[in-house]
PDB file of N, CA and C in Angstrom:
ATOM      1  N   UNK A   1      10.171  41.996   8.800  1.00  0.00           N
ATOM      2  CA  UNK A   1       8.811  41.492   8.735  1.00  0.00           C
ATOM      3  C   UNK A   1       8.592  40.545   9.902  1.00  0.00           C
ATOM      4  N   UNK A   2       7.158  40.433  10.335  1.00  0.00           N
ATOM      5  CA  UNK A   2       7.074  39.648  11.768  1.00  0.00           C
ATOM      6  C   UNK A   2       6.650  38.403  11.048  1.00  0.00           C
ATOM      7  N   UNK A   3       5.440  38.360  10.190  1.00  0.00           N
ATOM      8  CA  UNK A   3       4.879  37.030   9.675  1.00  0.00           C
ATOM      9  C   UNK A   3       5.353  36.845   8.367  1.00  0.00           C
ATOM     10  N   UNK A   4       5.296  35.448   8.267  1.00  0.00           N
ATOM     11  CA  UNK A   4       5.511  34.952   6.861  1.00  0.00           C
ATOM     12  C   UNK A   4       4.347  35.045   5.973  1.00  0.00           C
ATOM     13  N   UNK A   5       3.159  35.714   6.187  1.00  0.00           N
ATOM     14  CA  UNK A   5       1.938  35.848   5.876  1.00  0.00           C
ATOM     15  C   UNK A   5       1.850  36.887   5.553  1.00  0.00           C
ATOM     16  N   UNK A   6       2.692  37.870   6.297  1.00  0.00           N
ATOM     17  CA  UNK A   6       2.787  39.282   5.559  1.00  0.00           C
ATOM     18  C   UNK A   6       3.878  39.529   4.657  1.00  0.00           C
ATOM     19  N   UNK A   7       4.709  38.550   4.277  1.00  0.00           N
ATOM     20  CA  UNK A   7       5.935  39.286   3.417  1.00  0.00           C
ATOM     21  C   UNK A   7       4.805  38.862   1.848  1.00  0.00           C
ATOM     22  N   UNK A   8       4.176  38.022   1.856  1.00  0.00           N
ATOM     23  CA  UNK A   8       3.690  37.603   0.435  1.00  0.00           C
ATOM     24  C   UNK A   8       2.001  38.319   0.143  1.00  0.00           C
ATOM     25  N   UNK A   9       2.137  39.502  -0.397  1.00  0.00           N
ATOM     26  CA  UNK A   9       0.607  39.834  -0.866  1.00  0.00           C
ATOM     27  C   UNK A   9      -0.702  38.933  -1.539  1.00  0.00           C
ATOM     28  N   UNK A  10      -0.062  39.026  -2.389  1.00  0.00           N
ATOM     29  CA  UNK A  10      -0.554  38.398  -3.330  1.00  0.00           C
ATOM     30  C   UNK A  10       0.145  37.740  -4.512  1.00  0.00           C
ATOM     31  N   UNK A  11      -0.467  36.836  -5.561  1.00  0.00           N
ATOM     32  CA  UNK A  11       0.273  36.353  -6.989  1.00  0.00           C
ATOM     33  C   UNK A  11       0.086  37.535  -7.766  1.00  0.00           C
ATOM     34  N   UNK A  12       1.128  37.642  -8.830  1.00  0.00           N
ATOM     35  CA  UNK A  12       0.850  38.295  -9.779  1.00  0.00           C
ATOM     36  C   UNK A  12       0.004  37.300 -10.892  1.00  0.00           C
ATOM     37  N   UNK A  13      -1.361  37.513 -11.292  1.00  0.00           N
ATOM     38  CA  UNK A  13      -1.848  36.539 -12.567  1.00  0.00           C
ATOM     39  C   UNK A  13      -1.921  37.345 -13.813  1.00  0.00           C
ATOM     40  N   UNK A  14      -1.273  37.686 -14.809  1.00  0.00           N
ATOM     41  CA  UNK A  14      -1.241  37.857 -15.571  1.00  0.00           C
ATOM     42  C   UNK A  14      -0.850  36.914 -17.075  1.00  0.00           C
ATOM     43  N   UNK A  15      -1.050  37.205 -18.157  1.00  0.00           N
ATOM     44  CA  UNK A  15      -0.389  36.696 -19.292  1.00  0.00           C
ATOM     45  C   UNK A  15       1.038  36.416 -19.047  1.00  0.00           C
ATOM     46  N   UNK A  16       2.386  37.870 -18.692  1.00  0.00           N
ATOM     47  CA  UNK A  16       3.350  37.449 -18.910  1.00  0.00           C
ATOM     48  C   UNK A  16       3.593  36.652 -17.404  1.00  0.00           C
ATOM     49  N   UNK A  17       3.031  37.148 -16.186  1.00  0.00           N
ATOM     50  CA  UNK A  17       3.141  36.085 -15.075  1.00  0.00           C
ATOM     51  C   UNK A  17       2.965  34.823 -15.280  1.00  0.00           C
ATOM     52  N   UNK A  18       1.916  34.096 -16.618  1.00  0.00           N
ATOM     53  CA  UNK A  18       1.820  32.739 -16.481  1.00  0.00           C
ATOM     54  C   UNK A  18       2.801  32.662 -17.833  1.00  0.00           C
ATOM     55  N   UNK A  19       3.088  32.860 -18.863  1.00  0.00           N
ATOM     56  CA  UNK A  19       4.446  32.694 -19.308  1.00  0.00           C
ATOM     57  C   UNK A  19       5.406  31.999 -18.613  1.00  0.00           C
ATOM     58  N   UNK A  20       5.507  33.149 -17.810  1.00  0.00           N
ATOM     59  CA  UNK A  20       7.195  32.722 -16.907  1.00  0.00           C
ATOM     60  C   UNK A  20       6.793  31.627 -16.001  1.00  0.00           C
ATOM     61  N   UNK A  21       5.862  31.950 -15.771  1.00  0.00           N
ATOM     62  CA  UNK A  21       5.199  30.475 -14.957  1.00  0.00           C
ATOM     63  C   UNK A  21       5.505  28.895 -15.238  1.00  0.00           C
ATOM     64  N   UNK A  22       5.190  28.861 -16.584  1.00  0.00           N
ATOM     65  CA  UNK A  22       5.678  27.743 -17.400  1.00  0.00           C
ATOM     66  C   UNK A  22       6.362  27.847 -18.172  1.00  0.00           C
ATOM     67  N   UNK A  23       7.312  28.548 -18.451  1.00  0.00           N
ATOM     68  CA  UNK A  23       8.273  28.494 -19.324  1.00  0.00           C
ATOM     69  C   UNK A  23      10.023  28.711 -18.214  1.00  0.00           C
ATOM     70  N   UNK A  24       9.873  28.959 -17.516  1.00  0.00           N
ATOM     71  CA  UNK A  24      10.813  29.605 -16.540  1.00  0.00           C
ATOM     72  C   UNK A  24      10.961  28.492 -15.491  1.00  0.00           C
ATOM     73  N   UNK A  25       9.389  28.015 -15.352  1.00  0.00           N
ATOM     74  CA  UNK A  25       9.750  27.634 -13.372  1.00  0.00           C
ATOM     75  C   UNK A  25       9.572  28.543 -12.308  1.00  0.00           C
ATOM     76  N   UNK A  26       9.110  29.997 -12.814  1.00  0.00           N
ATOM     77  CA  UNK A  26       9.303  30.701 -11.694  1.00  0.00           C
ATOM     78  C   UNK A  26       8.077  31.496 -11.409  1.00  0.00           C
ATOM     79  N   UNK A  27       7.570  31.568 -10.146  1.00  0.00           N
ATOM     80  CA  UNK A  27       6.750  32.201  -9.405  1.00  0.00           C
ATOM     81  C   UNK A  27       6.608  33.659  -9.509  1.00  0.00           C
ATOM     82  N   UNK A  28       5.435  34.427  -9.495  1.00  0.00           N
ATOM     83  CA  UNK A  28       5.703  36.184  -9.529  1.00  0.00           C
ATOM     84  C   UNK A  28       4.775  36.421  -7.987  1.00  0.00           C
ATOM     85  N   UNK A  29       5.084  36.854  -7.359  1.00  0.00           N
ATOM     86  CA  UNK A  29       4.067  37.627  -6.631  1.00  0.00           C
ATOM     87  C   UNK A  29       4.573  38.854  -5.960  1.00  0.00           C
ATOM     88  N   UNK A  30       3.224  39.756  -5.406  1.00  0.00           N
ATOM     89  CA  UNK A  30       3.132  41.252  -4.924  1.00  0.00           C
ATOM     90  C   UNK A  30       4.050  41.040  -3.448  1.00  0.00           C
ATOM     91  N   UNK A  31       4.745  41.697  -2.858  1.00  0.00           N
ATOM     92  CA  UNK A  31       5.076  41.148  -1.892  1.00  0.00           C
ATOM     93  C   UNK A  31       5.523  42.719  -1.213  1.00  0.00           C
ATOM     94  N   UNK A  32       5.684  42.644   0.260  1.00  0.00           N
ATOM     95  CA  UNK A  32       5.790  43.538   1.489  1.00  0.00           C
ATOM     96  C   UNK A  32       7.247  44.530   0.756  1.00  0.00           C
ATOM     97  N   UNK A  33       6.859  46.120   0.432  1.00  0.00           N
ATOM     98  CA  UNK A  33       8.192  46.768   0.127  1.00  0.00           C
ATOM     99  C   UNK A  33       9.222  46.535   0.930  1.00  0.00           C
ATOM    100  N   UNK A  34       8.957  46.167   1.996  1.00  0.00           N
ATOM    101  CA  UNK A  34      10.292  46.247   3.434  1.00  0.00           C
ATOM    102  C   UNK A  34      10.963  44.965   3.102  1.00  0.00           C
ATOM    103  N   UNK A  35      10.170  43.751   2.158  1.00  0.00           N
ATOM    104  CA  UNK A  35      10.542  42.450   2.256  1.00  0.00           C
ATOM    105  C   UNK A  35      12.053  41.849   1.629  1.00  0.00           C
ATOM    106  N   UNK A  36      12.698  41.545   2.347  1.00  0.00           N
ATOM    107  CA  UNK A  36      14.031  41.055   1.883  1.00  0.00           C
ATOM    108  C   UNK A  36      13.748  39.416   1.440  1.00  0.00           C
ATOM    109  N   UNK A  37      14.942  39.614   0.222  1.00  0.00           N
ATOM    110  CA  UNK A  37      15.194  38.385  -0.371  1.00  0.00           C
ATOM    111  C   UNK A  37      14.867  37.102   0.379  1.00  0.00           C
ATOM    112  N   UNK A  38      15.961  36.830   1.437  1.00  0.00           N
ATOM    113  CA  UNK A  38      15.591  35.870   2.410  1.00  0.00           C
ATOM    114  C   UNK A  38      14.192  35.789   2.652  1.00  0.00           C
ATOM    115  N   UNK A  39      13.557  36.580   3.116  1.00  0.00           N
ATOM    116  CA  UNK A  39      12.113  36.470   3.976  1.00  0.00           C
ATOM    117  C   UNK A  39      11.381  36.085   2.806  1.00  0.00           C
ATOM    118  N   UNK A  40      11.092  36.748   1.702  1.00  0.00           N
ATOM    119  CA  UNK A  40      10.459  36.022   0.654  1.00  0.00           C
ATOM    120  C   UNK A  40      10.945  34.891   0.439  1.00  0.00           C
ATOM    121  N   UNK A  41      12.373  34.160  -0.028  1.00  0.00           N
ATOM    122  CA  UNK A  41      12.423  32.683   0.641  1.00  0.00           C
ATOM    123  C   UNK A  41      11.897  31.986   1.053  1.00  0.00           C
ATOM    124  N   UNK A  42      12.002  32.392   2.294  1.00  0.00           N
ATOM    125  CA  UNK A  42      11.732  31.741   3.879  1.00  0.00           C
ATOM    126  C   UNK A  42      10.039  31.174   3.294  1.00  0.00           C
ATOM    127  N   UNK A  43       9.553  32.737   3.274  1.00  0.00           N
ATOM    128  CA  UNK A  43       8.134  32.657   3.343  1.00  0.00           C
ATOM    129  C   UNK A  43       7.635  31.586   2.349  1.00  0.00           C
ATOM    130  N   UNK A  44       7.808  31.611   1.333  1.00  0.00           N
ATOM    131  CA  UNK A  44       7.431  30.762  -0.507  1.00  0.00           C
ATOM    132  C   UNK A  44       7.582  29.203   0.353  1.00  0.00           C
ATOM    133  N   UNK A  45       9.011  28.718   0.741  1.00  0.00           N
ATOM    134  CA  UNK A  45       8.921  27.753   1.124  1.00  0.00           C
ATOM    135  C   UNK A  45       8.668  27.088   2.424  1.00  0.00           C
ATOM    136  N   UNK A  46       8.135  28.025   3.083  1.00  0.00           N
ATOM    137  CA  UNK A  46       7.148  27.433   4.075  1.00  0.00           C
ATOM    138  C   UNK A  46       5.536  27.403   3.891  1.00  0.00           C
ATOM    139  N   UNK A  47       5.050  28.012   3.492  1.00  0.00           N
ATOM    140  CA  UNK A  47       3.717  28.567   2.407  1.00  0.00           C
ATOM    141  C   UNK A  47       3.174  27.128   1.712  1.00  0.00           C
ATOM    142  N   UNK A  48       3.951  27.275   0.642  1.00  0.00           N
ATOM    143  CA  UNK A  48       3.909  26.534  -0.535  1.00  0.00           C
ATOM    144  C   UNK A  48       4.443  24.786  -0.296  1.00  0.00           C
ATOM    145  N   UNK A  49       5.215  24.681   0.808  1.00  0.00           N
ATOM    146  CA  UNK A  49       6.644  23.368   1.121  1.00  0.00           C
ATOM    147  C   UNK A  49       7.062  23.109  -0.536  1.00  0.00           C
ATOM    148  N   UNK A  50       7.972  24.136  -0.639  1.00  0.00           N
ATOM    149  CA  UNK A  50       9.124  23.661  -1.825  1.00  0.00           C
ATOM    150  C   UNK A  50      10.181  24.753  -1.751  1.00  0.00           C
ATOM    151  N   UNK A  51      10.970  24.237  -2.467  1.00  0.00           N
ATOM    152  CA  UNK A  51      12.553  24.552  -2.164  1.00  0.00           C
ATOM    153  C   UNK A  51      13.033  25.667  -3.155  1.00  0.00           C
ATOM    154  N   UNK A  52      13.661  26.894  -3.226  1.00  0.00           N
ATOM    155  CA  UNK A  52      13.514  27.723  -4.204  1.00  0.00           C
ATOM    156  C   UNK A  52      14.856  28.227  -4.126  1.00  0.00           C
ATOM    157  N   UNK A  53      15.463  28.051  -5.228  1.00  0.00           N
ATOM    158  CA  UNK A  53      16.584  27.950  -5.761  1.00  0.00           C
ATOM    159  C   UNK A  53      17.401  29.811  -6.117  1.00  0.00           C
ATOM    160  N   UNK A  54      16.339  30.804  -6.812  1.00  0.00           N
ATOM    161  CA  UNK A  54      16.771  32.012  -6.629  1.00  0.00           C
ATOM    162  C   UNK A  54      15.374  32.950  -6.223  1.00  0.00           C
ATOM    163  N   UNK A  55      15.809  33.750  -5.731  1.00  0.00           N
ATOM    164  CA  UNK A  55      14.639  35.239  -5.894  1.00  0.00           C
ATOM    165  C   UNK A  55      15.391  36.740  -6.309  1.00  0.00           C
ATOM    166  N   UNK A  56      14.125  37.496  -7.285  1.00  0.00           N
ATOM    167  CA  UNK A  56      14.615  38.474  -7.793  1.00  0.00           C
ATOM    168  C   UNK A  56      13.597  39.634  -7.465  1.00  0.00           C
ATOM    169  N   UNK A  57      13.617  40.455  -7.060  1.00  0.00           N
ATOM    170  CA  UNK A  57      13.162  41.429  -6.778  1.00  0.00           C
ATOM    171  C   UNK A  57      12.767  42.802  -7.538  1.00  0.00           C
ATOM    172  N   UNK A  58      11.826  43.663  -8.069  1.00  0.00           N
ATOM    173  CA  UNK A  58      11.742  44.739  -9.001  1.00  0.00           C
ATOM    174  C   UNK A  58      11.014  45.839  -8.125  1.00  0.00           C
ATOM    175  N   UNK A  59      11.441  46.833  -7.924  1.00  0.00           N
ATOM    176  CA  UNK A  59      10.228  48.002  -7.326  1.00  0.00           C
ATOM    177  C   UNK A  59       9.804  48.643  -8.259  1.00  0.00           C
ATOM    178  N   UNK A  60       7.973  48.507  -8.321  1.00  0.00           N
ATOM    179  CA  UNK A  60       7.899  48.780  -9.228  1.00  0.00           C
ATOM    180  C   UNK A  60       6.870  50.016  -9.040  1.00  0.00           C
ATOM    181  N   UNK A  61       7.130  51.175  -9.648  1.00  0.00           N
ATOM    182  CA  UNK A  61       6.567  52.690  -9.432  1.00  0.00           C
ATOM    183  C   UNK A  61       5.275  53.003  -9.609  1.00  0.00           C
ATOM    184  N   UNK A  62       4.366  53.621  -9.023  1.00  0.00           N
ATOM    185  CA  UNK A  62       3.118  53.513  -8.968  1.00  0.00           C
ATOM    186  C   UNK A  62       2.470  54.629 -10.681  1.00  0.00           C
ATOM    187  N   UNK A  63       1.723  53.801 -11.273  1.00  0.00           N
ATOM    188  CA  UNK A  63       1.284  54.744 -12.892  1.00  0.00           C
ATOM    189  C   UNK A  63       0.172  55.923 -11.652  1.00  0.00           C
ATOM    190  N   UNK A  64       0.340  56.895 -13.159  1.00  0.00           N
ATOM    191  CA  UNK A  64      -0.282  58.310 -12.925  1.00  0.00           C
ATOM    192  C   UNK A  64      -1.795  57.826 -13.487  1.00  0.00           C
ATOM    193  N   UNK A  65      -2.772  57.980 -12.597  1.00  0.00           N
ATOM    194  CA  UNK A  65      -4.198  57.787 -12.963  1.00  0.00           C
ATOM    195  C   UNK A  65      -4.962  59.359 -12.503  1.00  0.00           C
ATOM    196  N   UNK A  66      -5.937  59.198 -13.774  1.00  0.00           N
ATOM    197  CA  UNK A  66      -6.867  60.699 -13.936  1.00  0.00           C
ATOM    198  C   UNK A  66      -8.267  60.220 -13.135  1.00  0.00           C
ATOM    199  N   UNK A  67      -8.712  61.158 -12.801  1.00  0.00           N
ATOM    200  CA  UNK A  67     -10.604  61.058 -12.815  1.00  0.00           C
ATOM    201  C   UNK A  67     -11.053  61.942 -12.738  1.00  0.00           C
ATOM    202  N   UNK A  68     -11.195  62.195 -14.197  1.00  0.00           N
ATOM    203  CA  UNK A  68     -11.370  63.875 -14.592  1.00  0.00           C
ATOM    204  C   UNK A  68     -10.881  64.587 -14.861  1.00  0.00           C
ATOM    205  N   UNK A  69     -10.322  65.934 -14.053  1.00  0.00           N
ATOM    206  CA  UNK A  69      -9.075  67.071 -14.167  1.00  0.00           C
ATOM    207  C   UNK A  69      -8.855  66.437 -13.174  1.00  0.00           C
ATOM    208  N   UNK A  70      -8.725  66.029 -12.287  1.00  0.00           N
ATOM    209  CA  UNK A  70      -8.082  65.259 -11.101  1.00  0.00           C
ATOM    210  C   UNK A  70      -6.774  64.267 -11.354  1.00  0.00           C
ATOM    211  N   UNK A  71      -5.762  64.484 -11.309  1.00  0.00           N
ATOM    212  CA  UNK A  71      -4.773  63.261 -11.610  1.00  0.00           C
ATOM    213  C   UNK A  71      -3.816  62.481 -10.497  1.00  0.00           C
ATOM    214  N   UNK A  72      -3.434  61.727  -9.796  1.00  0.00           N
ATOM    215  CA  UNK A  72      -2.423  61.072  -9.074  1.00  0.00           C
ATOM    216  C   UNK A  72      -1.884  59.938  -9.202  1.00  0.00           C
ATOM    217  N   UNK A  73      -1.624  59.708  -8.465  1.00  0.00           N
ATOM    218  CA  UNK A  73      -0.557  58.332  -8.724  1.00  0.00           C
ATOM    219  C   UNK A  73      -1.041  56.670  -7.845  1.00  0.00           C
ATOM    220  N   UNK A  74      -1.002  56.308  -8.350  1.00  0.00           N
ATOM    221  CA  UNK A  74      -0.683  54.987  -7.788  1.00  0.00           C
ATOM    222  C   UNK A  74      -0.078  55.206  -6.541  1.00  0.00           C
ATOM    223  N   UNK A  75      -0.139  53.715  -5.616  1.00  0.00           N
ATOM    224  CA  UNK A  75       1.262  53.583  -4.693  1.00  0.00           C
ATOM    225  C   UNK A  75       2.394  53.053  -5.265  1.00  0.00           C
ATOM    226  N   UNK A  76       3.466  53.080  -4.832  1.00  0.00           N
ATOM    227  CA  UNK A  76       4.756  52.101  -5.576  1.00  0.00           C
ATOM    228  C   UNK A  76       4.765  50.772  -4.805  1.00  0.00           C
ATOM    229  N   UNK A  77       5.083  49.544  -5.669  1.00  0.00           N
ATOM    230  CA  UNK A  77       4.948  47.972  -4.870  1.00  0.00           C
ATOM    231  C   UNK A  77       5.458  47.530  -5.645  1.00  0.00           C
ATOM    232  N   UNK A  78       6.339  46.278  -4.971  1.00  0.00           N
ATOM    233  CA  UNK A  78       7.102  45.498  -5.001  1.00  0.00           C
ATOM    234  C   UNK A  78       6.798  44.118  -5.751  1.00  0.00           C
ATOM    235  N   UNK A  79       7.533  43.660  -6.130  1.00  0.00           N
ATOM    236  CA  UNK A  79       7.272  42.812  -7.515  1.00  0.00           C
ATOM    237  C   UNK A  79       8.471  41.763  -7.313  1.00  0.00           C
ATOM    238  N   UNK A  80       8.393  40.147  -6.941  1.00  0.00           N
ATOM    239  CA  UNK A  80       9.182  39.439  -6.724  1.00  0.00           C
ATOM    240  C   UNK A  80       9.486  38.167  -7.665  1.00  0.00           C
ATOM    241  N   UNK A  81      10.389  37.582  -7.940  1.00  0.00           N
ATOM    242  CA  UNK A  81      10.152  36.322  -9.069  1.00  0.00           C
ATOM    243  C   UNK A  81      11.261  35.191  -8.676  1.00  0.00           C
ATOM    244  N   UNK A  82      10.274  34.402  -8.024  1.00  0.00           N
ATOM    245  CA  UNK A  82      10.970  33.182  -7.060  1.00  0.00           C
ATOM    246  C   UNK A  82      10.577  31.855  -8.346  1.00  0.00           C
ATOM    247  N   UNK A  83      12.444  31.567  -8.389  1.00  0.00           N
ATOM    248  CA  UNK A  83      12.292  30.697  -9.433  1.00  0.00           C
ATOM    249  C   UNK A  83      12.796  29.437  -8.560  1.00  0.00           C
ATOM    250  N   UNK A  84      11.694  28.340  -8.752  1.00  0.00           N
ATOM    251  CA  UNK A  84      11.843  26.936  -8.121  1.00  0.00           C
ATOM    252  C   UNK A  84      13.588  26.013  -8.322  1.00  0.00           C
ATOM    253  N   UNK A  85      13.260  25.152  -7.452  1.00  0.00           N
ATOM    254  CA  UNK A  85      14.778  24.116  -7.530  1.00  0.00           C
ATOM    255  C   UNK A  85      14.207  23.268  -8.521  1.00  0.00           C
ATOM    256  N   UNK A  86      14.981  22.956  -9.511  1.00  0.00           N
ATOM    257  CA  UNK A  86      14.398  21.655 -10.469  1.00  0.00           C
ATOM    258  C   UNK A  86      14.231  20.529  -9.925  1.00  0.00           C
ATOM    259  N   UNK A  87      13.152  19.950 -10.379  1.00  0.00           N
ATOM    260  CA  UNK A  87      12.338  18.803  -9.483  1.00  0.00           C
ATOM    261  C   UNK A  87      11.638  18.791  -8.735  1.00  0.00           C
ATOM    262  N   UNK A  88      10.858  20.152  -8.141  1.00  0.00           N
ATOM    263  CA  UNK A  88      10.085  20.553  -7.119  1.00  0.00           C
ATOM    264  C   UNK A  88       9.033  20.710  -8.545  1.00  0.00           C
ATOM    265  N   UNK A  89       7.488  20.101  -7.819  1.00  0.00           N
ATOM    266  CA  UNK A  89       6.164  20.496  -8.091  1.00  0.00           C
ATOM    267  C   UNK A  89       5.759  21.982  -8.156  1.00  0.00           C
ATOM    268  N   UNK A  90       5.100  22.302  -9.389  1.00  0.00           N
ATOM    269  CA  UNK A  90       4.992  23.862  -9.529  1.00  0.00           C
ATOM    270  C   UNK A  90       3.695  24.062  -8.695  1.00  0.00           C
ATOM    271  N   UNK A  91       3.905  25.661  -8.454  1.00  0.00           N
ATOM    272  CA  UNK A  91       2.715  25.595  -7.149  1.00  0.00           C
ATOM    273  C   UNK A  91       0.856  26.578  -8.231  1.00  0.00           C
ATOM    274  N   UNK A  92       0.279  25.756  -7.461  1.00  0.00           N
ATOM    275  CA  UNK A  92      -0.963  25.802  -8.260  1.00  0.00           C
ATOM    276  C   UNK A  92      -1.383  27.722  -7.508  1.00  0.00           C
ATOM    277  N   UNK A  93      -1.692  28.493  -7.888  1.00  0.00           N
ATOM    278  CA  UNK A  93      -1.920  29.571  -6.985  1.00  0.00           C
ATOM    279  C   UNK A  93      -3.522  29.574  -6.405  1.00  0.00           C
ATOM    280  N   UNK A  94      -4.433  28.315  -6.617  1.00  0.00           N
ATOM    281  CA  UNK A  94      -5.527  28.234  -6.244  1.00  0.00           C
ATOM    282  C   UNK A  94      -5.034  27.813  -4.657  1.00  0.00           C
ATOM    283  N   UNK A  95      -4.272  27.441  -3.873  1.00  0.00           N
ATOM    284  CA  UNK A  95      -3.212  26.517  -3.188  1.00  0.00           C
ATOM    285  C   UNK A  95      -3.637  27.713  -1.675  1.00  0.00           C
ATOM    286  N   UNK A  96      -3.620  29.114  -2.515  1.00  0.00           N
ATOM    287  CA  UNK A  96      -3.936  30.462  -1.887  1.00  0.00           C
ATOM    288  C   UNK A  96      -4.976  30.506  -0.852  1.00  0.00           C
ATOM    289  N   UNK A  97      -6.172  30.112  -1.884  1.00  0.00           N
ATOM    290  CA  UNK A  97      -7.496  29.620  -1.142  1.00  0.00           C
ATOM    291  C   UNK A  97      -7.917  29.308   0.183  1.00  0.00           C
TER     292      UNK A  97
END
C-alpha cells in the first residue's frame, strides 16, 4: 500500500461492531484486501495517534444478491479488528469527519 489513507476504508458501524467496541477495546474497520497487518497498524496509529496492541484480520466473501431472475455476488472485502493498548482513549469514529 502507498498511503496510510488507503489501507483504512471505512468503520464497520454496526450492533456487533459497537459491542466489541465497548466491551473489547477494539476497533472494526473495512480495510484495503492487499492490506497487511503492519500497515493497518501503522495506519490506525497514525490516523487516530494511539497505540494498538493487536490486529486481526477476516476476508470476508461477497453474499449472492438477486434483482429479479438476475442473481450475483457481492465483491469479497476485508474485515479488520484492531484492539487498543490499555490506557489509550477509545477512538470516537465521528474523528473520520
Amino acid at each position: 500500500m502507498k498511503s496510510i489513507y488507503g489501507v483504512i476504508r471505512r468503520p464497520v458501524i454496526t450492533e456487533k461492531g459497537e459491542q466489541i467496541k465497548e466491551l473489547q477495546r477494539t476497533l472494526v474497520f473495512e480495510v484495503a484486501s492487499a492490506a497487511t497487518k503492519p500497515e493497518i497498524k501503522r495506519a490506525v496509529e497514525t490516523i487516530f495517534n494511539v497505540k494498538v496492541q493487536k490486529v486481526r484480520t477476516v476476508s470476508m466473501r461477497g453474499k449472492f444478491r438477486r434483482r429479479g431472475v438476475r442473481g450475483g455476488y457481492q465483491p469479497d472485502w476485508k474485515k479488520a479488528y484492531v484492539r487498543l493498548k490499555p490506557g489509550e482513549k477509545m477512538v470516537d469514529y465521528q474523528e473520520l469527519a
